[in-house]
N, C-alpha and C. Protein backbone atom coordinates (compact mmCIF):
# COMPACT_ATOMS: atom_id res chain seq x y z
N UNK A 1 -25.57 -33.18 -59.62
CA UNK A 1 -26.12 -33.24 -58.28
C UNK A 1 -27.31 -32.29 -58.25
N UNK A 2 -28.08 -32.68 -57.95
CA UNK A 2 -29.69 -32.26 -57.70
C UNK A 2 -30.54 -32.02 -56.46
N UNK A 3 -31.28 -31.13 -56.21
CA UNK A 3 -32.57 -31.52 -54.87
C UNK A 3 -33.27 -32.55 -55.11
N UNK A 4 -33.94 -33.44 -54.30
CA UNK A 4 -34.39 -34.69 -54.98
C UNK A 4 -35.69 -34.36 -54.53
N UNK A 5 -35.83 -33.69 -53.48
CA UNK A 5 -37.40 -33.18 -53.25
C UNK A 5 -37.75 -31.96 -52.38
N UNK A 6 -39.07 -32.26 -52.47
CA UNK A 6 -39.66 -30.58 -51.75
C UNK A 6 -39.79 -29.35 -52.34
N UNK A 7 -39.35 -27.75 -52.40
CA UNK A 7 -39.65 -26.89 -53.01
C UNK A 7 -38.85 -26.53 -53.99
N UNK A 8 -38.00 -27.16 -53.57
CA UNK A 8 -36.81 -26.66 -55.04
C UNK A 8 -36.22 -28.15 -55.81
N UNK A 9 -37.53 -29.18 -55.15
CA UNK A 9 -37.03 -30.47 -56.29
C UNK A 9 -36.61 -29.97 -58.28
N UNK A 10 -35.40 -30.73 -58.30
CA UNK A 10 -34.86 -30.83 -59.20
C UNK A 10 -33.77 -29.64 -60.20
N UNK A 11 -33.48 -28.88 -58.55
CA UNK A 11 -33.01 -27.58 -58.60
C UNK A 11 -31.22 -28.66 -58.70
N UNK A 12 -30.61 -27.55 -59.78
CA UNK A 12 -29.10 -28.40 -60.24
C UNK A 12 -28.09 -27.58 -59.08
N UNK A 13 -27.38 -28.79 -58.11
CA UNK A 13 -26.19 -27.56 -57.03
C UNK A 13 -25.24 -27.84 -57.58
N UNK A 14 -24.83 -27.23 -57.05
CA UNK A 14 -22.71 -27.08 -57.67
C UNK A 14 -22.29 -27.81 -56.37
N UNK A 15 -21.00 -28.23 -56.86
CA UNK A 15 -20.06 -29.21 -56.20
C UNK A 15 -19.69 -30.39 -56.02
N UNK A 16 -20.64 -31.12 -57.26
CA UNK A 16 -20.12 -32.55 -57.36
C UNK A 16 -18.65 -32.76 -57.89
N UNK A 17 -18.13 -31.80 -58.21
CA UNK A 17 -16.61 -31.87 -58.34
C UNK A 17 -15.92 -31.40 -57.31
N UNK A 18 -16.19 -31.44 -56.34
CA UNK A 18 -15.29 -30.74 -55.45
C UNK A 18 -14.05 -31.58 -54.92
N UNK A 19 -12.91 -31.07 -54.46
CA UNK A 19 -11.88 -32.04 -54.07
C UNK A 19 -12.29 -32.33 -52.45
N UNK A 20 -11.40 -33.66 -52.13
CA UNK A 20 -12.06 -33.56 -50.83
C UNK A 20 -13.45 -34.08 -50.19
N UNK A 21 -14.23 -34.07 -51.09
CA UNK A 21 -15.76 -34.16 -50.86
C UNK A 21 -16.08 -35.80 -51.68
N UNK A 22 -16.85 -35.80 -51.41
CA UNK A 22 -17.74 -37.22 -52.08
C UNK A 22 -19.25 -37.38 -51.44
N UNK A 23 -20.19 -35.97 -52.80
CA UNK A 23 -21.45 -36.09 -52.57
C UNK A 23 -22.31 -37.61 -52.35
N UNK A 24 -23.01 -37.09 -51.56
CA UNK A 24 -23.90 -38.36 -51.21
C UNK A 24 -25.19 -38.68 -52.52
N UNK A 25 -24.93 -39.74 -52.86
CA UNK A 25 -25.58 -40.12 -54.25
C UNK A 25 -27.48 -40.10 -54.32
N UNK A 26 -27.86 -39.73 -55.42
CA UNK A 26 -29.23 -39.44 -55.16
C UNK A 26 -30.10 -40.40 -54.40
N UNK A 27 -29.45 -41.74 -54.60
CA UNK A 27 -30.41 -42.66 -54.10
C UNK A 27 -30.21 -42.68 -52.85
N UNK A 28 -29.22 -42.60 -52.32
CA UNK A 28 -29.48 -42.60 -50.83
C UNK A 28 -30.10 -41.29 -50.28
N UNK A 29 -29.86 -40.09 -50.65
CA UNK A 29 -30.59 -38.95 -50.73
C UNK A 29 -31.89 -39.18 -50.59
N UNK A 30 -32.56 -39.89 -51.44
CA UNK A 30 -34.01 -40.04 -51.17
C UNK A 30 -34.33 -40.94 -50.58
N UNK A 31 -33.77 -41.93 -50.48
CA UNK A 31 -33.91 -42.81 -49.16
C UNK A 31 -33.93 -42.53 -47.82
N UNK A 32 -33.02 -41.50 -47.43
CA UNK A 32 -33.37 -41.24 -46.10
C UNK A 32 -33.97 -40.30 -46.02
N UNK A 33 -34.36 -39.20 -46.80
CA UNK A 33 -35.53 -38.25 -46.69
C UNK A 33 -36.71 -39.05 -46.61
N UNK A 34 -37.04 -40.22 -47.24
CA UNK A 34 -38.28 -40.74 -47.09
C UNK A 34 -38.60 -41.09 -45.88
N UNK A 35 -37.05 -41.87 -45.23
CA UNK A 35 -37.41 -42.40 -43.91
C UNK A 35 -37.41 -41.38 -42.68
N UNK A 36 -37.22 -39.99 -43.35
CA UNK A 36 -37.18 -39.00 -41.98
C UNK A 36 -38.22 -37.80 -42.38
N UNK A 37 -39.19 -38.34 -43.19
CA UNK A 37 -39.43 -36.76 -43.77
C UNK A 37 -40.61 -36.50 -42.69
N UNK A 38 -41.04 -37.17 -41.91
CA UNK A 38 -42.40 -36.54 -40.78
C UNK A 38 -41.47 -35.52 -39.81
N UNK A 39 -40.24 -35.82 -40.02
CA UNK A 39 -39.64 -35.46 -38.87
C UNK A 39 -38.69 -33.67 -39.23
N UNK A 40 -39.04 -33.32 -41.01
CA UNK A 40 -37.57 -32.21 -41.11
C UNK A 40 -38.59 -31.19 -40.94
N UNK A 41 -39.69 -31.38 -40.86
CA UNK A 41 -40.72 -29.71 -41.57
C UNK A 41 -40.45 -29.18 -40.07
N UNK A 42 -40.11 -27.95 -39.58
CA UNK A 42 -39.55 -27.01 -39.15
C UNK A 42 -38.53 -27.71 -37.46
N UNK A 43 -37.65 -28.48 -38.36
CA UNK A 43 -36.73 -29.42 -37.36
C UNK A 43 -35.37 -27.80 -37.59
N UNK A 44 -34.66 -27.98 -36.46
CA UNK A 44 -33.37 -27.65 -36.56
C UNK A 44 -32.02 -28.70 -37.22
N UNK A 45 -31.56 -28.09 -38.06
CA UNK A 45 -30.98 -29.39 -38.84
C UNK A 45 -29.50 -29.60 -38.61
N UNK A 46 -29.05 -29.94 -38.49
CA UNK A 46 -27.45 -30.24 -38.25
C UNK A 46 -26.58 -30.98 -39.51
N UNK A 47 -26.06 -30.54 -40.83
CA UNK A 47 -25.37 -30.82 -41.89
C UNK A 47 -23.70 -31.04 -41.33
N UNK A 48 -23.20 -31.64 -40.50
CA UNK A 48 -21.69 -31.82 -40.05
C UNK A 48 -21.14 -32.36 -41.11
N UNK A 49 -19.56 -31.97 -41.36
CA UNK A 49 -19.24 -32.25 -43.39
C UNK A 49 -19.81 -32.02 -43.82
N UNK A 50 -20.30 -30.78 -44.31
CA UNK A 50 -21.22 -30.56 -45.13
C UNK A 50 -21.02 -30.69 -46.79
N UNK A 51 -19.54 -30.40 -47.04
CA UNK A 51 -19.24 -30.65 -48.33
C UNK A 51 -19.94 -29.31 -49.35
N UNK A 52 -20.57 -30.15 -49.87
CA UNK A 52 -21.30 -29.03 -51.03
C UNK A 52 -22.35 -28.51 -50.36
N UNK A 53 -23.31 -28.88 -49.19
CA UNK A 53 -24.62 -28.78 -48.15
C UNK A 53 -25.69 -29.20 -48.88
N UNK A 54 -25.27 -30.55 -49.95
CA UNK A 54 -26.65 -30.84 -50.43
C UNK A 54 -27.67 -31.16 -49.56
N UNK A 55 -26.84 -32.17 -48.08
CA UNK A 55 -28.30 -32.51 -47.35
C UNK A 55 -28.77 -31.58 -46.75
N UNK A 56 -28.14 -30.31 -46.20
CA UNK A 56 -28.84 -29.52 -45.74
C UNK A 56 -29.61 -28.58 -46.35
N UNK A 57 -29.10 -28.67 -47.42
CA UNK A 57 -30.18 -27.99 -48.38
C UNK A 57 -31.54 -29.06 -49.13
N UNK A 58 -31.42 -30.32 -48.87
CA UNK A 58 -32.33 -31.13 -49.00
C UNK A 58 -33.48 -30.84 -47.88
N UNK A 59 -32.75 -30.69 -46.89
CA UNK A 59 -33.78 -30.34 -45.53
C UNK A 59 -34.50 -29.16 -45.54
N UNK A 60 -33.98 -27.98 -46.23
CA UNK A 60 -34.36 -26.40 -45.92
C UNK A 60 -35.39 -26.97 -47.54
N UNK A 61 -34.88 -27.94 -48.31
CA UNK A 61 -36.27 -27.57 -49.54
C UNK A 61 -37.69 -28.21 -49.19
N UNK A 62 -37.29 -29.37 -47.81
CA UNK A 62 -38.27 -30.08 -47.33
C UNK A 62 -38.57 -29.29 -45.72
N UNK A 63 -38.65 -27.81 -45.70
CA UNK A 63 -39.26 -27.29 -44.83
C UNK A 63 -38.39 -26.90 -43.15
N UNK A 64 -37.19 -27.75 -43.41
CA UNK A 64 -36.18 -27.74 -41.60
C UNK A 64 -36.62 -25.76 -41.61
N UNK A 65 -36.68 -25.59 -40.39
CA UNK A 65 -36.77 -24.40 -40.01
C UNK A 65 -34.91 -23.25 -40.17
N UNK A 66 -34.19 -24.58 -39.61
CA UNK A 66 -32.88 -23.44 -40.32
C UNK A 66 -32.18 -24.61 -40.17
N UNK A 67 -31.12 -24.40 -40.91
CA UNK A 67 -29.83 -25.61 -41.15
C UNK A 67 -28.76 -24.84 -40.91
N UNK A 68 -27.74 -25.71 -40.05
CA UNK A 68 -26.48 -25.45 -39.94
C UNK A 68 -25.27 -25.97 -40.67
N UNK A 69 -24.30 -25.80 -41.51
CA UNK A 69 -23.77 -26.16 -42.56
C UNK A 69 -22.37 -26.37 -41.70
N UNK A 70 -21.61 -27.16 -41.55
CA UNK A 70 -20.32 -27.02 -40.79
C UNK A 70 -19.34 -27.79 -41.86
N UNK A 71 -18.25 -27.08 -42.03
CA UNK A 71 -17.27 -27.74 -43.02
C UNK A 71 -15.87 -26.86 -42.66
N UNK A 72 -14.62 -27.37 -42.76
CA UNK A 72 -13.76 -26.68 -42.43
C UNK A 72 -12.88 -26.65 -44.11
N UNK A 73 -13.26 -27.22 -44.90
CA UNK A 73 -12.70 -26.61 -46.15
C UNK A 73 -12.57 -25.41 -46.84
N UNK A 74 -12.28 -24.33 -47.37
CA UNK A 74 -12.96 -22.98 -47.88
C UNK A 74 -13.87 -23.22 -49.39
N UNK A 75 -13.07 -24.25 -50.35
CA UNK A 75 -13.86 -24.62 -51.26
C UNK A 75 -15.29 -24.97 -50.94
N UNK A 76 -15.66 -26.10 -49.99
CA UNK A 76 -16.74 -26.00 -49.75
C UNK A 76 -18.13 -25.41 -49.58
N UNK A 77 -17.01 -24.66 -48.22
CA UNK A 77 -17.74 -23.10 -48.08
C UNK A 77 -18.22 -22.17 -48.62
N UNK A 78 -17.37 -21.93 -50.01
CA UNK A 78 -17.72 -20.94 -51.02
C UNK A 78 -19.27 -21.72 -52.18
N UNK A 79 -18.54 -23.11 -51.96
CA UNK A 79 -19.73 -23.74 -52.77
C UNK A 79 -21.07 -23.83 -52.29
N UNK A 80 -21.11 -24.15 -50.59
CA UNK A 80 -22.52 -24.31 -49.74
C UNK A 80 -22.99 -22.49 -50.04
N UNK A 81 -22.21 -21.55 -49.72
CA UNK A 81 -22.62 -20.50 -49.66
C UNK A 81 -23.23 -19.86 -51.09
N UNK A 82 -22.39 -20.03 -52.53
CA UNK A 82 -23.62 -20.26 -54.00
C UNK A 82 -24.51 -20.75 -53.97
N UNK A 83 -24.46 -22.05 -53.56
CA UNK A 83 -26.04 -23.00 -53.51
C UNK A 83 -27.06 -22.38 -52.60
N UNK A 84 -26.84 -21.94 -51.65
CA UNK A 84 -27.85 -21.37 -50.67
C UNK A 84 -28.49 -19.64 -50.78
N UNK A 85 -27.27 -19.41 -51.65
CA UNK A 85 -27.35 -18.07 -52.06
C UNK A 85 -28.57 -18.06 -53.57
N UNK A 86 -28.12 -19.29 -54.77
CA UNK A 86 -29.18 -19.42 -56.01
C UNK A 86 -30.27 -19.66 -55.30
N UNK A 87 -30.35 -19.96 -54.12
CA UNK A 87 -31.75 -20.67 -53.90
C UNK A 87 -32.52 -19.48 -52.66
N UNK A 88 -31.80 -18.56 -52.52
CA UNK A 88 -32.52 -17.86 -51.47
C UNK A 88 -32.68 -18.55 -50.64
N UNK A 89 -31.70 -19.26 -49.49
CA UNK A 89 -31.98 -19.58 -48.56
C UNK A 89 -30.50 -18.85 -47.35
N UNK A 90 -30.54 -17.92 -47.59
CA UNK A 90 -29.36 -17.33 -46.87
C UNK A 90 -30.05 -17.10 -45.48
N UNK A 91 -31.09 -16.65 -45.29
CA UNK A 91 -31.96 -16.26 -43.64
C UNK A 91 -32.31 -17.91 -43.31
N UNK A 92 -32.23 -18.76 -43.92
CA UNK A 92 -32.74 -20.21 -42.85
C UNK A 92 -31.49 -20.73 -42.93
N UNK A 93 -30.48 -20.33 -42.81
CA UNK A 93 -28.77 -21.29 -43.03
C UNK A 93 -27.99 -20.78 -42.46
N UNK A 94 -27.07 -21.06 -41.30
CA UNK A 94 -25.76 -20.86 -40.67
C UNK A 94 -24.43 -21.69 -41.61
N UNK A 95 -23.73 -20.91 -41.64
CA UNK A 95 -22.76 -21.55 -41.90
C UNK A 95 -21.58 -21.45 -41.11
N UNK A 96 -20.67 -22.69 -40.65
CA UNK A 96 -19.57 -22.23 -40.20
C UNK A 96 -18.38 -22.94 -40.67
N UNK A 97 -17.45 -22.19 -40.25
CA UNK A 97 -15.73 -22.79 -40.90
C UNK A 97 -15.09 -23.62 -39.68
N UNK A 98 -15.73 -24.24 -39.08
CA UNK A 98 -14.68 -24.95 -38.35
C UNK A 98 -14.98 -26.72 -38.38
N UNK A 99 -13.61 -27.12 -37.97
CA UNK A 99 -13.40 -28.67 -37.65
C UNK A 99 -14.54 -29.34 -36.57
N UNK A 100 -14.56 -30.30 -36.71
CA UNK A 100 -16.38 -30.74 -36.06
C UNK A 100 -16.25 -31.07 -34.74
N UNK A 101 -15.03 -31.09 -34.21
CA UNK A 101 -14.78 -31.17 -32.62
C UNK A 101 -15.35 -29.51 -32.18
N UNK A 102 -14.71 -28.50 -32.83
CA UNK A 102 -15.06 -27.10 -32.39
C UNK A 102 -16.24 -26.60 -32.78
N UNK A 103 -16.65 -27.49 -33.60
CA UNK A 103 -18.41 -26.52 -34.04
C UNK A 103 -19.09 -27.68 -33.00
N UNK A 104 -18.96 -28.43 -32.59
CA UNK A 104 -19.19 -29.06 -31.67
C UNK A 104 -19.90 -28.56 -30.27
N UNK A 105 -18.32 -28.50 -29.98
CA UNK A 105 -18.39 -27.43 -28.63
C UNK A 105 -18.77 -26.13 -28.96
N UNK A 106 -18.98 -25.56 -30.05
CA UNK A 106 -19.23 -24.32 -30.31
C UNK A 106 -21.11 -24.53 -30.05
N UNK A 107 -21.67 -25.32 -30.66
CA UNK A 107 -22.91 -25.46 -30.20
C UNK A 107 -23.58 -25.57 -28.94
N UNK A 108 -22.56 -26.12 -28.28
CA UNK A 108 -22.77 -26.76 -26.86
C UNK A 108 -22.59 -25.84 -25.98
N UNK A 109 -21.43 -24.57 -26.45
CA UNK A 109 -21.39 -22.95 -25.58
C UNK A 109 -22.66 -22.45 -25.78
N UNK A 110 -23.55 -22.79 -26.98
CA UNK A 110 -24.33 -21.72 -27.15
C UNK A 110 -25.27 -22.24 -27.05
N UNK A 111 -25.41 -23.19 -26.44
CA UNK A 111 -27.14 -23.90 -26.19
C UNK A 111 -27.85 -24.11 -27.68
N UNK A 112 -27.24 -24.01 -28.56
CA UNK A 112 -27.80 -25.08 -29.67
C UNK A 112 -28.06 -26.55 -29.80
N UNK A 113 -29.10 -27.19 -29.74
CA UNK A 113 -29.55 -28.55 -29.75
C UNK A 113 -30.46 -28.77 -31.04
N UNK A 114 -30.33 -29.97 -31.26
CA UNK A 114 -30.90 -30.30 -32.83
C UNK A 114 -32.09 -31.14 -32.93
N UNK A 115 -32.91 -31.51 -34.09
CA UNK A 115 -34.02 -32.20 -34.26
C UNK A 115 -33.45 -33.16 -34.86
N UNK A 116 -32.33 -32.89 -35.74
CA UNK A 116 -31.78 -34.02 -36.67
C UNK A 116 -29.98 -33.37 -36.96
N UNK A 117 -29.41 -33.96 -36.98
CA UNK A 117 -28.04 -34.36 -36.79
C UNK A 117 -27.37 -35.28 -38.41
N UNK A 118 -26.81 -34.77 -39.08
CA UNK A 118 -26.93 -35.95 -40.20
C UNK A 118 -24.95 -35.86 -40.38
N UNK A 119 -24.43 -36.81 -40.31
CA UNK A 119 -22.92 -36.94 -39.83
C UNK A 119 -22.71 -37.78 -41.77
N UNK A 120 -21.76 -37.30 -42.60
CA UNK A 120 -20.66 -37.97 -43.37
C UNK A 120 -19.65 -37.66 -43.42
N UNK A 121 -19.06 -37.71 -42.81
CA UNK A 121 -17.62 -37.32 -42.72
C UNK A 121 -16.45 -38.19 -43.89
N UNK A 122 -15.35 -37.77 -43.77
CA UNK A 122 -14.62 -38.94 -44.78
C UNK A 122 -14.30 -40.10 -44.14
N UNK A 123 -14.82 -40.73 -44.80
CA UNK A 123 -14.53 -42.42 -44.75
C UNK A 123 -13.21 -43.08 -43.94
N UNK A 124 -13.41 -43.88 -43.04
CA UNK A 124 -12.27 -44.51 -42.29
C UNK A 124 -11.35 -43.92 -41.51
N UNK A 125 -11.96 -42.67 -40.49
CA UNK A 125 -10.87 -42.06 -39.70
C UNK A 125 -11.73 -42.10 -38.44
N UNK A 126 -13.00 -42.61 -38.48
CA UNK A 126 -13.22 -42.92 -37.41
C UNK A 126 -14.19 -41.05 -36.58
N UNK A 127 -14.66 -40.79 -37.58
CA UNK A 127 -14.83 -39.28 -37.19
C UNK A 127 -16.42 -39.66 -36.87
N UNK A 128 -17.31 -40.66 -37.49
CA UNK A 128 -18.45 -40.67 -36.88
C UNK A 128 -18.39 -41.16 -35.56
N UNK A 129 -18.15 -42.36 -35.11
CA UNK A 129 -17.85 -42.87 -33.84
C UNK A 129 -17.69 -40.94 -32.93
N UNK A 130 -16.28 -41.03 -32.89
CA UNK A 130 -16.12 -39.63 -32.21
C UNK A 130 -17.48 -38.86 -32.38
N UNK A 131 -17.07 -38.37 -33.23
CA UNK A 131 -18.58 -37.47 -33.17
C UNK A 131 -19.92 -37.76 -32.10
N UNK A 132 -20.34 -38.72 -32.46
CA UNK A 132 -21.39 -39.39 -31.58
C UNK A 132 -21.09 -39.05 -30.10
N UNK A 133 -19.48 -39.62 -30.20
CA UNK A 133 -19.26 -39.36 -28.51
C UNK A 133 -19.75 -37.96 -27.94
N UNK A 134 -19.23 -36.98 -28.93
CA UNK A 134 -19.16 -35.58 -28.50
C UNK A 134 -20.68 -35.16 -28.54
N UNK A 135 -21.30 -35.98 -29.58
CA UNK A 135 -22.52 -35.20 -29.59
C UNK A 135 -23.90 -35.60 -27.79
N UNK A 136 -23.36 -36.60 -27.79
CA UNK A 136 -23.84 -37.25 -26.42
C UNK A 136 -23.23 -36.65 -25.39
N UNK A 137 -22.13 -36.25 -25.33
CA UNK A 137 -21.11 -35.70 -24.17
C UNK A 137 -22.10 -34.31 -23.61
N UNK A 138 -22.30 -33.76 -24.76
CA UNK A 138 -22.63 -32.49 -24.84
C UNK A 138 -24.23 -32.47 -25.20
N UNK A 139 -24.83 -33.51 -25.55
CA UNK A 139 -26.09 -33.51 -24.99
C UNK A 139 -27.24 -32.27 -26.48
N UNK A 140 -26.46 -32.95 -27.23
CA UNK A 140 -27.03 -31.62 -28.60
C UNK A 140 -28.25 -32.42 -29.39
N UNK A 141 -28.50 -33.54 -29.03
CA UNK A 141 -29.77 -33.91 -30.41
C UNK A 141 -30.72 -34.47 -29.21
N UNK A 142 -32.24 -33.74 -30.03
CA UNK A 142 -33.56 -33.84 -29.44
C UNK A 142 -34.57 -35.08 -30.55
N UNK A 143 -33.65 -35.59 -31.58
CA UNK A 143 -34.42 -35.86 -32.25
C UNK A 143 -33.50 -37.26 -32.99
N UNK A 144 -33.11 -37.56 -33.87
CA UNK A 144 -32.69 -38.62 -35.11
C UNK A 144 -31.66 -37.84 -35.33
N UNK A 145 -30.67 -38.83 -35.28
CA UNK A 145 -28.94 -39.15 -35.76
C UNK A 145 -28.79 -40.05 -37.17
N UNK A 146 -28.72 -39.03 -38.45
CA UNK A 146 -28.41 -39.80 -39.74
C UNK A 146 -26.56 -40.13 -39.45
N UNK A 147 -26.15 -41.43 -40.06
CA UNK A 147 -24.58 -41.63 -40.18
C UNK A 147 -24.41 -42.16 -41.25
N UNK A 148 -23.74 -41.79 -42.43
CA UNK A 148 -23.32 -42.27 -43.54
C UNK A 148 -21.78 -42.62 -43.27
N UNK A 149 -21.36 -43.69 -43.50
CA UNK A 149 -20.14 -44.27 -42.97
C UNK A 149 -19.88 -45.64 -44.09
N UNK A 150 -18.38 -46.12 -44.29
CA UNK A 150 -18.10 -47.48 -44.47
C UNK A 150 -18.44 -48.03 -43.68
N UNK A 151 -17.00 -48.09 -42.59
CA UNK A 151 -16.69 -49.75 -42.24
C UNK A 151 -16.42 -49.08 -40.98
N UNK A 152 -16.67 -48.13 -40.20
CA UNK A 152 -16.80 -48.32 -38.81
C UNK A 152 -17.66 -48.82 -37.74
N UNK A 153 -17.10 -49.02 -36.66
CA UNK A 153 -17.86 -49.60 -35.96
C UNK A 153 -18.40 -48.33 -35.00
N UNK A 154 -19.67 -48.67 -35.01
CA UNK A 154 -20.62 -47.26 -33.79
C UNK A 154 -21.28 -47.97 -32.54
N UNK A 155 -20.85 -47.33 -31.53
CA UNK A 155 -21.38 -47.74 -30.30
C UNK A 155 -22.24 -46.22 -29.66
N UNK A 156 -23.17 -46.43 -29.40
CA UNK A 156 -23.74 -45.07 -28.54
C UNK A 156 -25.21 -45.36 -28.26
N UNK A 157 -25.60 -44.46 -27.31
CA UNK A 157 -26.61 -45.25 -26.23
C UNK A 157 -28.01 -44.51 -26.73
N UNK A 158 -27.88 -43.96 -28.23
CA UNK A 158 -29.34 -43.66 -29.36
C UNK A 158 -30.13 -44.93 -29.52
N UNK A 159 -30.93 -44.92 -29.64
CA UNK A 159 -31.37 -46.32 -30.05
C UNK A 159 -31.36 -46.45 -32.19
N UNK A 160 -31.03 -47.61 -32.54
CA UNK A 160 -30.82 -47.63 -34.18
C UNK A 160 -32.20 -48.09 -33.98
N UNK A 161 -32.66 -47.01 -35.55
CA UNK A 161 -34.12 -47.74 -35.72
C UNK A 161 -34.29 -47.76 -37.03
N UNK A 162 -33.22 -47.63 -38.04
CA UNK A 162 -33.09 -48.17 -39.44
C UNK A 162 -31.75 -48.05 -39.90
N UNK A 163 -31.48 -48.92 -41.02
CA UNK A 163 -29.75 -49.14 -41.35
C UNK A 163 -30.32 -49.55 -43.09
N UNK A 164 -29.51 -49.25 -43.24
CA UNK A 164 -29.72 -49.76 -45.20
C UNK A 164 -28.00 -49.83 -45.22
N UNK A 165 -27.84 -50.26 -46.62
CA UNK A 165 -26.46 -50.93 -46.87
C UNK A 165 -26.30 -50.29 -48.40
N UNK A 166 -25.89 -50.30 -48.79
CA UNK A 166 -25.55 -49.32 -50.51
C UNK A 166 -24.24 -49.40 -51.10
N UNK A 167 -23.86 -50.60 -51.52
CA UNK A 167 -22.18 -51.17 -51.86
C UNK A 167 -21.45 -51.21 -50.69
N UNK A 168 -20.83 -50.26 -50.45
CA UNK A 168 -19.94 -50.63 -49.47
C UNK A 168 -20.32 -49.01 -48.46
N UNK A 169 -21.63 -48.27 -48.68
CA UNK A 169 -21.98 -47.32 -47.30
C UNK A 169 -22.98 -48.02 -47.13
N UNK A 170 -22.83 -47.28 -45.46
CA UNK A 170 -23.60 -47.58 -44.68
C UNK A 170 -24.77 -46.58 -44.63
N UNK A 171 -25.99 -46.67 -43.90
CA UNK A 171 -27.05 -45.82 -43.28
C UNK A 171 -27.15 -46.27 -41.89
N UNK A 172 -27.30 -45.51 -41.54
CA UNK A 172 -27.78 -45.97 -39.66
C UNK A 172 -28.54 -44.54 -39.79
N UNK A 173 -29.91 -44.77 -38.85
CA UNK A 173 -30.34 -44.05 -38.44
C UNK A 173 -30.82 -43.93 -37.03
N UNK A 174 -30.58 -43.27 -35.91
CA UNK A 174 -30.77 -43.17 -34.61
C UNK A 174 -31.54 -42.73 -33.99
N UNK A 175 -32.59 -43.06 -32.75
CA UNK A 175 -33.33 -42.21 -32.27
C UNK A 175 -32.85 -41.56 -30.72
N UNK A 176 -32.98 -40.02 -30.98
CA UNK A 176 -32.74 -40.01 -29.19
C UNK A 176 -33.83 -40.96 -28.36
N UNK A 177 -32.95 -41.66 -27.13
CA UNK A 177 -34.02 -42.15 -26.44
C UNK A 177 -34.59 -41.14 -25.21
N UNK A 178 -36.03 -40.54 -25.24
CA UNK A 178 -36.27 -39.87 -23.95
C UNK A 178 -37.16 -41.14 -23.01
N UNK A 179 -36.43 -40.78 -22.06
CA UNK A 179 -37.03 -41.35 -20.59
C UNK A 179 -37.94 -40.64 -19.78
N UNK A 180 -38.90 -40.91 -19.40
CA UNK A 180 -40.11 -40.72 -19.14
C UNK A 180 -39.49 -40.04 -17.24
């Protein structure tokens, strides 16, 4: 597992073995950086599952102003926190330990709102759907909703303004809609 671009392209992270986790594969990696990259250079970034924090560390090598890493595993944690640590990015990175309902609302106490939002959660429990809800409930993204998902179904009132397909994941990508 690799950066696929920006300042630390082709920098090697740890955690493609991790239990629990299932890094997001290079090609889609660069696929949706391509389709969002006007949008990360000094965006607030939102990594929910972060797993190993490759995407959020994809974002901090393509310029996001700070990334938030949320994972409730400790393996993870210890792994996002090496990777961000080899790379000197400890001052542009939050990390936190909680379940994504409470970093959720934990954002939403603290008036944190995002430029970009990027959701993989594990497969088939239905955690993107939710999510979405909460993230709309609470009113946290100013900008594009990435969702890496199978086979759920997403309803929410973002507008989709790209989807790609990749065996059996999905891409959706969302725009907040602002009203004039």
């Amino acid at each position: 597992m690799r950066v696929i671009s920006g300042n630390f392209k082709s920098r090697i992270l740890k955690g493609h073995k991790l239990k629990n986790t299932r890094p997001t594969m290079d090609k889609i990696k660069e696929s949706v950086f391509s389709m969002i990259q006007n949008d990360v250079k000094d965006s607030i970034f939102l990594d929910l599952f972060s797993g190993s924090g490759s995407i959020g560390i994809e974002a901090l090598s393509n310029n996001a102003k700070i990334c938030y890493f949320v994972d409730n595993d400790i393996e993870a944690l210890k792994t996002i926190q090496e990777n961000i640590k080899d790379l000197d990015l400890i001052e542009k990175s939050v990390i936190l330990k909680l379940d994504y309902k409470k970093a959720l609302l934990y954002f939403f106490n603290n008036n944190i709102k995002f430029d970009i939002i990027y959701l993989d959660p594990p497969y088939n429990k239905n955690y993107v759907q939710n999510s979405i809800e909460l993230i709309e409930e609470y009113n946290l993204l100013n900008n594009k909703l990435i969702c890496e998902f199978e086979n759920e179904i997403i309803n929410t009132k973002y507008k989709l303004i790209k989807e790609k397909k990749y065996n059996t994941k999905n891409i959706h990508i969302y725009q907040e809609v602002k009203w004039k």
